[in-house]
Protein backbone atom coordinates (compact mmCIF):
# COMPACT_ATOMS: atom_id res chain seq x y z
CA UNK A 1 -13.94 36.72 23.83
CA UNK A 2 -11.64 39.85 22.39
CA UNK A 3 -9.49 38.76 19.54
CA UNK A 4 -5.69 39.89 20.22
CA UNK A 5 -3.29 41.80 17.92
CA UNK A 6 -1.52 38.80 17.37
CA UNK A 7 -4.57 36.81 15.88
CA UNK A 8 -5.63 40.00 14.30
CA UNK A 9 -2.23 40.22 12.21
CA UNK A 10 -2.09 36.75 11.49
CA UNK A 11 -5.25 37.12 9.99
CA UNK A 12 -4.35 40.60 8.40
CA UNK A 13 -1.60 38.77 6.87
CA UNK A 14 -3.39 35.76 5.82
CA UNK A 15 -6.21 38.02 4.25
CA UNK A 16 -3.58 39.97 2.15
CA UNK A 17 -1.69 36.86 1.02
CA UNK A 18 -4.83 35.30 -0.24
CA UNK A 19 -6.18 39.20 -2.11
CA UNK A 20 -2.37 39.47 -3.76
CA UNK A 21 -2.48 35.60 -5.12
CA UNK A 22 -6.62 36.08 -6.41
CA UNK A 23 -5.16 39.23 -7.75
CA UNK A 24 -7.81 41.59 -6.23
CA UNK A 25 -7.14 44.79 -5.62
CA UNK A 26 -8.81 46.14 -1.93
CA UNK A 27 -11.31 48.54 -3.59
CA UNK A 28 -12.85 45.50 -5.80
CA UNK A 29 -12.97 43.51 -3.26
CA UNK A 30 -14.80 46.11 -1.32
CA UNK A 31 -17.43 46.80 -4.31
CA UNK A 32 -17.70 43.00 -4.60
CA UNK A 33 -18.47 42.37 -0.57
CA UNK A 34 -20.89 45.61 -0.45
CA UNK A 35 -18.82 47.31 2.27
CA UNK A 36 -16.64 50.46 2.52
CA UNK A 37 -13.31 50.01 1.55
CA UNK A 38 -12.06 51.35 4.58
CA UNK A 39 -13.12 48.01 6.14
CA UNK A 40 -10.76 46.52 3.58
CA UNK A 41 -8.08 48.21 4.51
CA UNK A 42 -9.07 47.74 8.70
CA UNK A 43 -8.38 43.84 7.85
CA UNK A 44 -5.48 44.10 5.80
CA UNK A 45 -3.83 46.39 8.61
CA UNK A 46 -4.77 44.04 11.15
CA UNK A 47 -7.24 46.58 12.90
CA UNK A 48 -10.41 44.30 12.66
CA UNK A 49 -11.56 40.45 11.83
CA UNK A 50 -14.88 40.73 9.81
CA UNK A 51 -17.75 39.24 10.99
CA UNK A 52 -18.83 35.28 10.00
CA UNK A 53 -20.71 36.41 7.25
CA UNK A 54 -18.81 39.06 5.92
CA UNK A 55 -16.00 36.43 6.16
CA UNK A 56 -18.34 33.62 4.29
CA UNK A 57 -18.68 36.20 1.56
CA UNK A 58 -14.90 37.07 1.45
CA UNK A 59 -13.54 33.51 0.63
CA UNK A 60 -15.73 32.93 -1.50
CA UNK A 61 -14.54 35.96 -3.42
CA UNK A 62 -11.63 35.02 -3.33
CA UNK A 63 -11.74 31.20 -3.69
CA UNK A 64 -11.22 29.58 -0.88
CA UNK A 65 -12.80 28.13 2.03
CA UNK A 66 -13.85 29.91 5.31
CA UNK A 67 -11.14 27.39 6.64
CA UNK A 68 -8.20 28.41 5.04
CA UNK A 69 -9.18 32.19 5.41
CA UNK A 70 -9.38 31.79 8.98
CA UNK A 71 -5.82 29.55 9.32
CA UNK A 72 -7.82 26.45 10.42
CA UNK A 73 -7.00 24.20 6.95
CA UNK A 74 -3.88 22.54 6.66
């Protein structure tokens, strides 16, 4: 099922919340998670959800749970 610009910008926004309170800047965060930091950027800007593993790799990096990094915690 396609995601839709809606989800994908709650998520972008989520994502950025979550980098700004860890304090991480988008280009550690991209060194830390082994990908380009253009796919940084595609997240924060709403253009792309990462995939489950990618996703597993970014909360941990930046302390939280798949969960919350995906809106689903309370």
């Amino acid at each position: 099922m396609a995601t839709s610009k809606k989800e994908k910008q709650a998520w972008a926004s989520r994502v950025t919340g979550l980098m700004e309170a860890a304090q991480v800047r988008p280009e550690d965060l991209a060194k830390r998670l082994k990908v380009n930091r253009s796919a940084v950027y595609h997240w924060r800007n709403g253009f792309r959800i990462p995939s489950r593993g990618i996703q597993t790799k970014l909360a941990e990096a930046l302390g939280v749970s798949v969960a919350a990094l995906n809106g689903w915690a309370a």
